[in-house]
C-alpha atoms as a PDB file:
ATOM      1  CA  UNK A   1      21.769  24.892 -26.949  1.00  0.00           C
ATOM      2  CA  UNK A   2      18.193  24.002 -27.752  1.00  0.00           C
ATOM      3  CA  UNK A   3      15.957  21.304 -27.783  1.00  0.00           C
ATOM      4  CA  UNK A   4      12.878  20.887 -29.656  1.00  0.00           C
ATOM      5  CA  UNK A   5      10.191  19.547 -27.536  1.00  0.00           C
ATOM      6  CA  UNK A   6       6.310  18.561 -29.330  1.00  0.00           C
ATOM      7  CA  UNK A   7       3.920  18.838 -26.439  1.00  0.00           C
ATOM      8  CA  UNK A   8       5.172  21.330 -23.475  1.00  0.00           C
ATOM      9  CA  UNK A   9       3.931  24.664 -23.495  1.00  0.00           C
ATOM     10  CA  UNK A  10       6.493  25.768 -20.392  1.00  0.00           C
ATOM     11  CA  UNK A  11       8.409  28.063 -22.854  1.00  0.00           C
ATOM     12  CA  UNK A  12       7.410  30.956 -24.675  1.00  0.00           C
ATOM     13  CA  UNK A  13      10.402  30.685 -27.134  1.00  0.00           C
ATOM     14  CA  UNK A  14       9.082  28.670 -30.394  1.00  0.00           C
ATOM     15  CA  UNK A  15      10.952  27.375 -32.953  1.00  0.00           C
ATOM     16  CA  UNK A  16      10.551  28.418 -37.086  1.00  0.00           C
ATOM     17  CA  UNK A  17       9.043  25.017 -37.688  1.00  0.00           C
ATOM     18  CA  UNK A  18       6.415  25.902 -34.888  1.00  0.00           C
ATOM     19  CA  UNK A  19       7.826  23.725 -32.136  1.00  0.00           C
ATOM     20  CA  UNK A  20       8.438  24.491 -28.612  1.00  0.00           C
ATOM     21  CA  UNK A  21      11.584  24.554 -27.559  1.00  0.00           C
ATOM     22  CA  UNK A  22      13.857  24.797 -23.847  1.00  0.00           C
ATOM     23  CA  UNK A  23      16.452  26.084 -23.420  1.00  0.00           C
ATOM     24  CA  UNK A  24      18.991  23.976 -20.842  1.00  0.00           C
ATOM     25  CA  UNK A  25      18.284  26.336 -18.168  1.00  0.00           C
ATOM     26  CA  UNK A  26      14.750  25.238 -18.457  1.00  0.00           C
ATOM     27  CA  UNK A  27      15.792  21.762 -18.586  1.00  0.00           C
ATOM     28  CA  UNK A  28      17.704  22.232 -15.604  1.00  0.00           C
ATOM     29  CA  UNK A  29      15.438  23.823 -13.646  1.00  0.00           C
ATOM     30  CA  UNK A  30      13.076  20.827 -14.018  1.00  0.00           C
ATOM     31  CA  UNK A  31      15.113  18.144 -13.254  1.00  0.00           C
ATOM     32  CA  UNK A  32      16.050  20.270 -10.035  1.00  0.00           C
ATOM     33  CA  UNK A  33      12.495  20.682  -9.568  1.00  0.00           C
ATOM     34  CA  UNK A  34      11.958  16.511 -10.053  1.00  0.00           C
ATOM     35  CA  UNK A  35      15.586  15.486  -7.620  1.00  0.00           C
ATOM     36  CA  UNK A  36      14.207  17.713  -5.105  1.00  0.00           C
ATOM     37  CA  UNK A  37      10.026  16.502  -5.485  1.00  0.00           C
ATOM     38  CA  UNK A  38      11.154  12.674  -5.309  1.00  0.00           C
ATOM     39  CA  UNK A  39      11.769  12.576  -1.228  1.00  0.00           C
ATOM     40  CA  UNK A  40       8.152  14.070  -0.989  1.00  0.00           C
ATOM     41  CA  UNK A  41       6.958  11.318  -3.672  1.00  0.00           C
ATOM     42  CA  UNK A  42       8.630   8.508  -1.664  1.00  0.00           C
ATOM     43  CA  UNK A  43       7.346   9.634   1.368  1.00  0.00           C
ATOM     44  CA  UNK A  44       3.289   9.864   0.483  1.00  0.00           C
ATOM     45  CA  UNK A  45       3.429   6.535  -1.190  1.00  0.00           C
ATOM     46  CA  UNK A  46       5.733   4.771   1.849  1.00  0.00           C
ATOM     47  CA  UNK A  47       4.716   2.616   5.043  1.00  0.00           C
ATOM     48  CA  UNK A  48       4.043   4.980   8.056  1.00  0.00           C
ATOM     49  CA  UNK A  49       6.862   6.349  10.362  1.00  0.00           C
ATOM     50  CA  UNK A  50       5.540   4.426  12.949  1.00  0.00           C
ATOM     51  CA  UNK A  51       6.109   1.028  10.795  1.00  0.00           C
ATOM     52  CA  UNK A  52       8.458   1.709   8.431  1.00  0.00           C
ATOM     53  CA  UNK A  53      11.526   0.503  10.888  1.00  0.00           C
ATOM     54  CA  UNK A  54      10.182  -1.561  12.711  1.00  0.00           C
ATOM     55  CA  UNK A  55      12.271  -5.032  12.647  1.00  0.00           C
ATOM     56  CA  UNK A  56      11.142  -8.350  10.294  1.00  0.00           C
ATOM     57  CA  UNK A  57       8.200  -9.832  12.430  1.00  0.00           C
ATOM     58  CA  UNK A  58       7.976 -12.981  11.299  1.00  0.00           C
ATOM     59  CA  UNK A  59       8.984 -14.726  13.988  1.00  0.00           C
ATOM     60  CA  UNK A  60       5.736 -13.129  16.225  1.00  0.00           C
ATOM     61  CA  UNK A  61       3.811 -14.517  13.692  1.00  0.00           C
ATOM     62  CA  UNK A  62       5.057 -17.849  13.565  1.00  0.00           C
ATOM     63  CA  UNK A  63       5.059 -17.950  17.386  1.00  0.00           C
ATOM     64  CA  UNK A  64       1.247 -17.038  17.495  1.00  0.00           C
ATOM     65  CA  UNK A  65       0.709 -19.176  14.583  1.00  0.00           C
ATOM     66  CA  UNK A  66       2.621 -21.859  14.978  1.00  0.00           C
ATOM     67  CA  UNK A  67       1.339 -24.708  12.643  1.00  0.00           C
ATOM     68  CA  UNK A  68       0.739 -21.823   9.564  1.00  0.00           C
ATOM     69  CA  UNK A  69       3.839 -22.288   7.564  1.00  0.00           C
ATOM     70  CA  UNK A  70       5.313 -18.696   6.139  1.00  0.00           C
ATOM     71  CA  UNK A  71       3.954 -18.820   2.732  1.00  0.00           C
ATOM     72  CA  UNK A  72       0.268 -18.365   4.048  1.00  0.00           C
ATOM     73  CA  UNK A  73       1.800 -15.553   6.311  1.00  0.00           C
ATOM     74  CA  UNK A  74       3.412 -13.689   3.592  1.00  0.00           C
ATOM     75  CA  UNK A  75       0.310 -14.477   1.614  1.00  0.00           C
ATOM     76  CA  UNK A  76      -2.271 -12.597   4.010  1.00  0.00           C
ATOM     77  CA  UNK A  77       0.928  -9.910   4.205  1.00  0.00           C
ATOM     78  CA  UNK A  78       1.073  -9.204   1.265  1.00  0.00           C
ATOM     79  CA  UNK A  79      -2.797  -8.500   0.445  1.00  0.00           C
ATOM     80  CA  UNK A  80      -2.559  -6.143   3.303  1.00  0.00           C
ATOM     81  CA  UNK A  81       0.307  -4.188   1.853  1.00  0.00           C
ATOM     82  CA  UNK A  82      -1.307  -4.260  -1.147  1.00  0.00           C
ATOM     83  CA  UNK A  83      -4.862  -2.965  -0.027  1.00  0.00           C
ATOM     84  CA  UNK A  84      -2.669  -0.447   1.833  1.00  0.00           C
ATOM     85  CA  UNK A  85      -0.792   0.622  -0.916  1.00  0.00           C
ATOM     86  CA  UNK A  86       2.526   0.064   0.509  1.00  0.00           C
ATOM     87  CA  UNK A  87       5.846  -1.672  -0.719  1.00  0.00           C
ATOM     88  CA  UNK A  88       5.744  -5.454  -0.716  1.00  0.00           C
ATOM     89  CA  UNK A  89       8.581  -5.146   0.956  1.00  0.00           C
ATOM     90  CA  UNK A  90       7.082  -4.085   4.256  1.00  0.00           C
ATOM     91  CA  UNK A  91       4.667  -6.830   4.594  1.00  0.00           C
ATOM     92  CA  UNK A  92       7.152  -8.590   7.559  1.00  0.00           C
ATOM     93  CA  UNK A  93       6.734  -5.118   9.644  1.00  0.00           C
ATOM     94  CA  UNK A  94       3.892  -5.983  10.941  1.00  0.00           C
ATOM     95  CA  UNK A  95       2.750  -7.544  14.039  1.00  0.00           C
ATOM     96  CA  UNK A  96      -0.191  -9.729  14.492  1.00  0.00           C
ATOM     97  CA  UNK A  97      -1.178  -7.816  17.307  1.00  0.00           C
ATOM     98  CA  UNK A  98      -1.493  -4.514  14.720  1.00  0.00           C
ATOM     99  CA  UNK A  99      -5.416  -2.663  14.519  1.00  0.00           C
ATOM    100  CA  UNK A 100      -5.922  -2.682  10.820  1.00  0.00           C
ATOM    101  CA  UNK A 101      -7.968   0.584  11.503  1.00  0.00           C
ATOM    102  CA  UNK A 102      -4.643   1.995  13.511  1.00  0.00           C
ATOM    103  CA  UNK A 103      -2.323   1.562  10.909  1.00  0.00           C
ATOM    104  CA  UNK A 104      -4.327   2.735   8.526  1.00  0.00           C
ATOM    105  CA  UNK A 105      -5.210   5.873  10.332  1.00  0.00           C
ATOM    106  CA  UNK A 106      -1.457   6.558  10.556  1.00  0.00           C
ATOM    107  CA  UNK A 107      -1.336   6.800   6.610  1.00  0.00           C
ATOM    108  CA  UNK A 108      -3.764   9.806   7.096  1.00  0.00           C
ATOM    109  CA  UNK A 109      -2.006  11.292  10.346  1.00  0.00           C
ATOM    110  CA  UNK A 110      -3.774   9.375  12.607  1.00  0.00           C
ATOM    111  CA  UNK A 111      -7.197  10.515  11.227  1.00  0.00           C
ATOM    112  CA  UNK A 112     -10.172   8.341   9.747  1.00  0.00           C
ATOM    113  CA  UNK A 113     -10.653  10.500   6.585  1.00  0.00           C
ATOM    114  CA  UNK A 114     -13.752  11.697   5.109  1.00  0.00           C
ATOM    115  CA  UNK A 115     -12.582   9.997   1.851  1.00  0.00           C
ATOM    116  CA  UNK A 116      -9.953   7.548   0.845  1.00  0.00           C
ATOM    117  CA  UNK A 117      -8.735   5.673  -1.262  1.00  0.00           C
ATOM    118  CA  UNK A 118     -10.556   2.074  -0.342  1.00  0.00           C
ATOM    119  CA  UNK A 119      -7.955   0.527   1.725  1.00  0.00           C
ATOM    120  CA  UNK A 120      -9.524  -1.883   3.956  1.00  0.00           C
ATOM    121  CA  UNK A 121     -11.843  -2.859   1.221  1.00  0.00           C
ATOM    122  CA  UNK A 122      -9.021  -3.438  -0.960  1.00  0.00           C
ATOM    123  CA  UNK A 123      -7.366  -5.299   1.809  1.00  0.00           C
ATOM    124  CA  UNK A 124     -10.313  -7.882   2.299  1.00  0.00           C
ATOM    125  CA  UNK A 125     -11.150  -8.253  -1.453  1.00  0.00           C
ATOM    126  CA  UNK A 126      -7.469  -9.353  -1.713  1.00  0.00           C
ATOM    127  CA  UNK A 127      -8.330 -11.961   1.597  1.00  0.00           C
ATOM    128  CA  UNK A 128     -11.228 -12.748  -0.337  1.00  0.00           C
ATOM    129  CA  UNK A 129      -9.521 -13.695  -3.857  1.00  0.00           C
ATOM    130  CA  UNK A 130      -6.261 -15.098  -2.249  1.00  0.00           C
ATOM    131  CA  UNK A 131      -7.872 -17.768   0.483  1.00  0.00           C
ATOM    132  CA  UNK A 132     -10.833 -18.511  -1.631  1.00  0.00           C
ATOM    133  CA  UNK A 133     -13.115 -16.614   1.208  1.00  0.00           C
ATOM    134  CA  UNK A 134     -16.533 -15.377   1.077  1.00  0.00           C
ATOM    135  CA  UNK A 135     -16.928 -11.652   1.062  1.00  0.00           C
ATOM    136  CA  UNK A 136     -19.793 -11.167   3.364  1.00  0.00           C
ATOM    137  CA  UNK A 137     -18.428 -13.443   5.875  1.00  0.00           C
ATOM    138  CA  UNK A 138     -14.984 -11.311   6.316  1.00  0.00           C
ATOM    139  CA  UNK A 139     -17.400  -8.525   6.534  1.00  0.00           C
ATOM    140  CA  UNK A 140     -19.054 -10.831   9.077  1.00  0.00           C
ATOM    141  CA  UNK A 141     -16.110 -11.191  11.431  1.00  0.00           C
ATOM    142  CA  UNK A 142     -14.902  -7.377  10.811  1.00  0.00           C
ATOM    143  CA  UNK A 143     -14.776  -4.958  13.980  1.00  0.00           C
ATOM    144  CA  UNK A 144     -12.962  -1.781  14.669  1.00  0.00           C
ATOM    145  CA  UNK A 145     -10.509  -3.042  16.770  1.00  0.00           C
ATOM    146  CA  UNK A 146      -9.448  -6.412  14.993  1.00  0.00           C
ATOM    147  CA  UNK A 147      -6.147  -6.604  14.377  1.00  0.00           C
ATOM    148  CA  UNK A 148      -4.158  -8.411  11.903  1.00  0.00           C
ATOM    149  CA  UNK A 149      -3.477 -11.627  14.087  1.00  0.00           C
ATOM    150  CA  UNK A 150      -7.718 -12.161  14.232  1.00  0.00           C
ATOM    151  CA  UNK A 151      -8.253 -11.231  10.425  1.00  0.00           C
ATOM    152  CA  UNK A 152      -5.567 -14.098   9.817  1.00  0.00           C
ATOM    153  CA  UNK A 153      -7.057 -15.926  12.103  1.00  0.00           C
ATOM    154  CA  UNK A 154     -10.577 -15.586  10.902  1.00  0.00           C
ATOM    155  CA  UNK A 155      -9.461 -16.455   7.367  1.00  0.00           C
ATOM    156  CA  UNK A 156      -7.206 -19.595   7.937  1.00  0.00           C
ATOM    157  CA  UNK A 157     -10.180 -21.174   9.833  1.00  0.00           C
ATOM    158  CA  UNK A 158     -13.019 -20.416   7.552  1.00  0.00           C
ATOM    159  CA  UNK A 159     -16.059 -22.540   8.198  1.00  0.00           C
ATOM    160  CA  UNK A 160     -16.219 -24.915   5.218  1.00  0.00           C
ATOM    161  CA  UNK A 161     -20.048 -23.631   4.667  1.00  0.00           C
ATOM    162  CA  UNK A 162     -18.786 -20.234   3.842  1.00  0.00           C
ATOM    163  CA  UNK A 163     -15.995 -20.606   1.964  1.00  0.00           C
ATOM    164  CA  UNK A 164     -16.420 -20.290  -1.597  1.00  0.00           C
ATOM    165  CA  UNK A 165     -15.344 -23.477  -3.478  1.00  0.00           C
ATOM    166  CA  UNK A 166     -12.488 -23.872  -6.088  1.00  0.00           C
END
């Protein structure tokens, strides 16, 4: 059995009408090729071993911040999973005592790469857009060793002359 594909050159067999065609062992051999590739693909675009099972945190959160009610949690959560490029899902595995720069090293093997893809930035243009803060001033209270708990910190009690208005 064959099948006429229009735009694969990964067969040398062509049909009369001039298109390519695959035979099912070729067919088979690539969906092998894409069952056994999707581990790897989960695994470059997951949360880091050393997060991935960790338990929900919420409730460390909600102890350090008690008057914050969850939303605003899962709010600053969520842009951080997002700048980080990991599932939504994941944004209750972290702690408030967390190093933004430590977990992001551990999605480069516990490396600060020569290049990246933007991460942190990403991260506080998401703080930026999502609590109506000014740019400059997250850059303002950024340091290598904040963690998540002072970033959330930082944003929930942004001086009125630096936020940006509505």
């Amino acid at each position: 059995m064959r099948l006429a594909l229009f735009s694969s050159a990964l067969s040398d067999t062509h049909h009369p009408g001039g298109d390519i065609v695959l035979s099912a062992m070729d067919i088979v051999f690539w969906l092998v090729v894409l069952v056994i590739s999707i581990p790897w693909i989960s695994e470059v675009f997951a949360t880091p071993v050393a997060y991935r099972y960790v338990p929900c945190t919420g409730r460390h959160w909600k102890r350090m911040f008690p008057q914050q009610d969850k939303h605003s949690i899962r709010t600053f959560l969520l842009c951080f999973t997002d700048g980080m490029a990991f599932s939504p899902a994941d944004k209750l595995r972290f702690k408030p005592s967390d190093k933004v720069l430590d977990v992001y090293r551990s999605i480069y093997g516990g490396r600060t790469p020569l290049g990246d893809h933007m991460e942190c930035e990403t991260f506080l243009d998401s703080l930026s857009e999502e609590f109506v803060y000014d740019l400059d001033s997250l850059y303002g209270v950024w340091h290598e060793h904040i963690t998540l708990g002072e970033l959330f910190e930082a944003v929930i009690n942004k001086p009125e002359s630096r936020s940006v208005p509505l």
